[in-house]
C-alpha atoms as a PDB file:
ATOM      1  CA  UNK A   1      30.629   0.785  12.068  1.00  0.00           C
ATOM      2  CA  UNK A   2      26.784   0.752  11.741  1.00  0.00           C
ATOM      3  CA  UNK A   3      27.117   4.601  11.366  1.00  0.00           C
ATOM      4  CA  UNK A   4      29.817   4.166   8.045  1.00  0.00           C
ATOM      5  CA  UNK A   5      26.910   1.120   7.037  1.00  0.00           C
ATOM      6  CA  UNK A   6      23.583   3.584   7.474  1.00  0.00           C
ATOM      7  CA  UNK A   7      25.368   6.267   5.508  1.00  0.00           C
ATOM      8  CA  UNK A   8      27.095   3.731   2.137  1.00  0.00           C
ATOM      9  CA  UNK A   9      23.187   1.974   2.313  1.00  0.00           C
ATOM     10  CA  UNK A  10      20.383   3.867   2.477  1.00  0.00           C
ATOM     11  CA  UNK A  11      18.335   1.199   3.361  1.00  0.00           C
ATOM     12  CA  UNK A  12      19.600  -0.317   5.963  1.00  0.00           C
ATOM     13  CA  UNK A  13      19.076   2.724   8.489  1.00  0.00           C
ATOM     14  CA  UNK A  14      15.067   2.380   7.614  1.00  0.00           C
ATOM     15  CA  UNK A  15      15.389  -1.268   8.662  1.00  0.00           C
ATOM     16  CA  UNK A  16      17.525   0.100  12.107  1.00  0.00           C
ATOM     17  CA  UNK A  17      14.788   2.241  12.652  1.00  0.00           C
ATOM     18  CA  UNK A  18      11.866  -0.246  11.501  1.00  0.00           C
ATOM     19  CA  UNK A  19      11.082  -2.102  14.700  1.00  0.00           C
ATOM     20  CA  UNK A  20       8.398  -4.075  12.999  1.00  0.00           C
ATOM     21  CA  UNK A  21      10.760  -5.156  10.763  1.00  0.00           C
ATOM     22  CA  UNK A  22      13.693  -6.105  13.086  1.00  0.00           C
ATOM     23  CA  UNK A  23      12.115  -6.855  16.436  1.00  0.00           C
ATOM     24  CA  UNK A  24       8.505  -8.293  15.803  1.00  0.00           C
ATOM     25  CA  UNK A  25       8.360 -11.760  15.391  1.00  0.00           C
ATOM     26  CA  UNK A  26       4.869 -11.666  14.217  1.00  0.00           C
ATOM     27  CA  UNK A  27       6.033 -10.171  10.941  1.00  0.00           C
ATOM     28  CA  UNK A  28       6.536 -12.447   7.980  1.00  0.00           C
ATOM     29  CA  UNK A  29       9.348 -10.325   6.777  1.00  0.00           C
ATOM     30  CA  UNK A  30      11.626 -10.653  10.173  1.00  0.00           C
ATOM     31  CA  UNK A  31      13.928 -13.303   9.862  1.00  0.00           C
ATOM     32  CA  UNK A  32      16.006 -14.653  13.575  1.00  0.00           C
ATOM     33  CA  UNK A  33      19.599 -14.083  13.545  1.00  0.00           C
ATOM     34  CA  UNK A  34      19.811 -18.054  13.713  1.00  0.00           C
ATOM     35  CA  UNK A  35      18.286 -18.231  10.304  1.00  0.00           C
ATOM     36  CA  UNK A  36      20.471 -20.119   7.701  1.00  0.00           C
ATOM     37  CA  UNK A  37      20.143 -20.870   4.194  1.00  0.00           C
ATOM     38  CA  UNK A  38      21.301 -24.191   4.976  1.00  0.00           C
ATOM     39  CA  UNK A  39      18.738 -24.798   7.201  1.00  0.00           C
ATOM     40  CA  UNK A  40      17.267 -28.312   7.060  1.00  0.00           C
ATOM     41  CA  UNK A  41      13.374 -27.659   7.662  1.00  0.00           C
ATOM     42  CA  UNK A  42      11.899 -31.281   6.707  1.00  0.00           C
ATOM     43  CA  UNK A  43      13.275 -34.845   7.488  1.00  0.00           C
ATOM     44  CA  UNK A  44      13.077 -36.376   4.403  1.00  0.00           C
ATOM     45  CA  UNK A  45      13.736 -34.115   0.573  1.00  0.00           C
ATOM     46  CA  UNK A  46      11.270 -34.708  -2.270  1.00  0.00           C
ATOM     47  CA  UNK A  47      12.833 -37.420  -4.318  1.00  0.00           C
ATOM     48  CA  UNK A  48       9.958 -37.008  -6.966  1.00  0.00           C
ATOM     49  CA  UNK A  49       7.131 -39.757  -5.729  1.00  0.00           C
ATOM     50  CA  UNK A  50       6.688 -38.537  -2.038  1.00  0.00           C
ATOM     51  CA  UNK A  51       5.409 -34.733  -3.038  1.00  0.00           C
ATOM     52  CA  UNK A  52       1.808 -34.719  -0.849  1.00  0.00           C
ATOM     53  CA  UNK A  53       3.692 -35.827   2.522  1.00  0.00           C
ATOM     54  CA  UNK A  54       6.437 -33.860   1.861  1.00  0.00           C
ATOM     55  CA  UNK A  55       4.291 -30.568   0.841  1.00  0.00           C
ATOM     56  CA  UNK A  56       2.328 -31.381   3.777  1.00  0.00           C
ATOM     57  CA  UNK A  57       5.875 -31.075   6.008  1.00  0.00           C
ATOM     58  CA  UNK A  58       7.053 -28.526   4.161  1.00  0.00           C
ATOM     59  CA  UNK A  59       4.042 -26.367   4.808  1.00  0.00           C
ATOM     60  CA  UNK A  60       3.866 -27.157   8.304  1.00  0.00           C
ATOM     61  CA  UNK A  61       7.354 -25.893   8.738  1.00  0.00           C
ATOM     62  CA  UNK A  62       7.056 -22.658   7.058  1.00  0.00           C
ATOM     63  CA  UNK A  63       3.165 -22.012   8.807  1.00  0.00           C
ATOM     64  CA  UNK A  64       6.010 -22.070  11.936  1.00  0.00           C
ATOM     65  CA  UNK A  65       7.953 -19.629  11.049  1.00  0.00           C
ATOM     66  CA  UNK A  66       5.374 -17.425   9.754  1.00  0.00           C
ATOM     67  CA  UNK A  67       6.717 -17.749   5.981  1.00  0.00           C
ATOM     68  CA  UNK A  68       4.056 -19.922   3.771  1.00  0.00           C
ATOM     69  CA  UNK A  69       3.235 -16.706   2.811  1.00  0.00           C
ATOM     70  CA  UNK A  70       5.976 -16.408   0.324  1.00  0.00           C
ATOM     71  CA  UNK A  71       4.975 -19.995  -1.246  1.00  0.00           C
ATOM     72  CA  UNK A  72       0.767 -19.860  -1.766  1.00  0.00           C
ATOM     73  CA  UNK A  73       1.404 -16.157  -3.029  1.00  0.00           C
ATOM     74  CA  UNK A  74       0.088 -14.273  -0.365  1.00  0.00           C
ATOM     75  CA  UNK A  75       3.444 -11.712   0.096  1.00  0.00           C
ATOM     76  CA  UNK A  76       4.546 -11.216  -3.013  1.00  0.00           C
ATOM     77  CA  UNK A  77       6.852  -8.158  -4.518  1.00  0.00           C
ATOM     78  CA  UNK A  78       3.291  -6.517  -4.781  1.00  0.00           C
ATOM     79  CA  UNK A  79       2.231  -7.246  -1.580  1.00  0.00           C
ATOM     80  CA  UNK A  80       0.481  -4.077   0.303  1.00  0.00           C
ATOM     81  CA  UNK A  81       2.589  -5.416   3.004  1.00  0.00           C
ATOM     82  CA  UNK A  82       5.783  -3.831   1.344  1.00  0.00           C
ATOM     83  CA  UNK A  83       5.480  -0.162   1.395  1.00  0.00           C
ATOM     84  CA  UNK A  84       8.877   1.507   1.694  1.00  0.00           C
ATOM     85  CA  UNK A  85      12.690   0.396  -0.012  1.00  0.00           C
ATOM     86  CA  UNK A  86      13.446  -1.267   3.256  1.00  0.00           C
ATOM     87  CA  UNK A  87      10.523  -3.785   3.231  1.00  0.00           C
ATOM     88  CA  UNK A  88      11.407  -4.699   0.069  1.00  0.00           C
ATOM     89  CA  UNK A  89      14.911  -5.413   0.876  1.00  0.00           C
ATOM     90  CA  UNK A  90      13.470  -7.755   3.661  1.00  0.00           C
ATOM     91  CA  UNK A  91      11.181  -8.705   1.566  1.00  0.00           C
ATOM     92  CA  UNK A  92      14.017 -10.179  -0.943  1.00  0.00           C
ATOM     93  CA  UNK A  93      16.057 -11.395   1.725  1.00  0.00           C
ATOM     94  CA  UNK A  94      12.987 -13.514   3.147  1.00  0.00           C
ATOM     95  CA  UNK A  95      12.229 -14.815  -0.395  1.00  0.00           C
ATOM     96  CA  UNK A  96      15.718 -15.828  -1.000  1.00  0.00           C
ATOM     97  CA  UNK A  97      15.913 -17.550   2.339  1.00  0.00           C
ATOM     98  CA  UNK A  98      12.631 -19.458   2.242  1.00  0.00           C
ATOM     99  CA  UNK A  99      13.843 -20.311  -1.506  1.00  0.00           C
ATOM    100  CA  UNK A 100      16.737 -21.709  -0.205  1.00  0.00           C
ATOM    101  CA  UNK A 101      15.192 -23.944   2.185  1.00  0.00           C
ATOM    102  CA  UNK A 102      13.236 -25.418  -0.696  1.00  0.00           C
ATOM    103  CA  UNK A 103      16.266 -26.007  -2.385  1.00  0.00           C
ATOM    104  CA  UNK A 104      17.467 -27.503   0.329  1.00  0.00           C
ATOM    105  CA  UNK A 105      14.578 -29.739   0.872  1.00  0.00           C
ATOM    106  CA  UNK A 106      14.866 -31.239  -2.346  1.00  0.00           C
ATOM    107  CA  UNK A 107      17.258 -33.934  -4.312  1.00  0.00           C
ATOM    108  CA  UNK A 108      19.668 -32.551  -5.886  1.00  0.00           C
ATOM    109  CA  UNK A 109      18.150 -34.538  -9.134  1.00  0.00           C
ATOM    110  CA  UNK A 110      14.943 -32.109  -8.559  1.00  0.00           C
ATOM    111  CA  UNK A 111      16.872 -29.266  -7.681  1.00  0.00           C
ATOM    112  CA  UNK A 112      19.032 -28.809 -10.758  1.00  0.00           C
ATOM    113  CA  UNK A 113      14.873 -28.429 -12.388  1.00  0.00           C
ATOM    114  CA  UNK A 114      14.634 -25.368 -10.094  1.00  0.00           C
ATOM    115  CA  UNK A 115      17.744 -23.611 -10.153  1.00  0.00           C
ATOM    116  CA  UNK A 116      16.948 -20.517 -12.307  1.00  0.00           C
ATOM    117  CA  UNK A 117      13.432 -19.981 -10.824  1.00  0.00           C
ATOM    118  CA  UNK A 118      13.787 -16.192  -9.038  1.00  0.00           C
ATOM    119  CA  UNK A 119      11.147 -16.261  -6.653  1.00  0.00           C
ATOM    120  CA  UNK A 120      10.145 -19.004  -3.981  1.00  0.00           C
ATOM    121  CA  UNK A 121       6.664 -18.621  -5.353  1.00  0.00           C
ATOM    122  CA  UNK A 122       7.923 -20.006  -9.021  1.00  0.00           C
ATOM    123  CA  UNK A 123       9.656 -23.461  -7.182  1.00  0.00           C
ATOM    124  CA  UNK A 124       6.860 -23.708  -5.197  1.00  0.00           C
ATOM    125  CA  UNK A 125       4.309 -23.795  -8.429  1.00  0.00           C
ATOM    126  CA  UNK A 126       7.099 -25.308 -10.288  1.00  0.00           C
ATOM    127  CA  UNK A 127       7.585 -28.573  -7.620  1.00  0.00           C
ATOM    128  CA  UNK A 128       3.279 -28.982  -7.542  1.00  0.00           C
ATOM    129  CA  UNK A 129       2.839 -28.728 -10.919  1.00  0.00           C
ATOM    130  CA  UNK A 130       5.818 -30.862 -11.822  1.00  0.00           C
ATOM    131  CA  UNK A 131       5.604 -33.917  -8.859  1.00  0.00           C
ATOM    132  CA  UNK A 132       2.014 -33.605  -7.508  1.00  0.00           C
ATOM    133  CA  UNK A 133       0.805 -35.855 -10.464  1.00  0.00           C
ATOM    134  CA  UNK A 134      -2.404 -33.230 -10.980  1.00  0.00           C
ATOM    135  CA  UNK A 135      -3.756 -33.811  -7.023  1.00  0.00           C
ATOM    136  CA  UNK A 136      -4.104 -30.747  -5.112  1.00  0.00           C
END
């Protein structure tokens, strides 16, 4: 089956044979196979007048698992970091999971605000600029 996969999707046999990209955890683009967009990463969502403590959390969480990255706009779509089609298919997958998380993380009153955004870099700016009340 992964041979009838490799040969429909380019792509996917340069991640197979990307070890960096599947096997080292140090990586910001390698996600666990226990990753879920449903993941819970914080205790308590942003409700619109707890932003600092729940950026704070929030960054915390994704510092662990090596993804804050995709929110202060260090790995971006331009990122050196992404040099061949398969690192930016892990690149997108990463984005869309951390983006979910945020989502997650959220009420659904704030989340219906960030819906449309298409990167996890846009909520991110979108949630500070819109809840932090102009503090850093």
């Amino acid at each position: 089956m992964a041979s009838t996969m490799s040969a429909s999707n380019p792509s996917s046999s340069s991640i197979e044979q990307d070890p960096a990209l599947v096997e080292d955890i140090r990586n910001p683009l390698y996600l666990h196979h226990a990753e879920s967009p449903g993941a819970m990463l914080v205790s308590k969502v942003l409700n619109g007048e707890n932003y600092h403590a729940w950026a704070q959390s929030m960054k915390k969480a994704l510092i662990a698992k090596n993804k804050f990255g995709f929110v202060d706009g260090t790995i971006t779509l331009s990122s050196p970091l992404l040099k061949t089609p398969a690192t930016v298919d892990a690149w997108i997958r990463c984005d869309n999971m951390v983006g979910s998380w945020l989502m997650k993380a959220v009420s659904p009153q704030i989340r219906v605000s960030i819906t449309y955004r298409d990167t996890t870099l846009e909520i991110w700016n979108d949630l500070r600029d819109t809840h932090s009340q102009g503090f850093l």
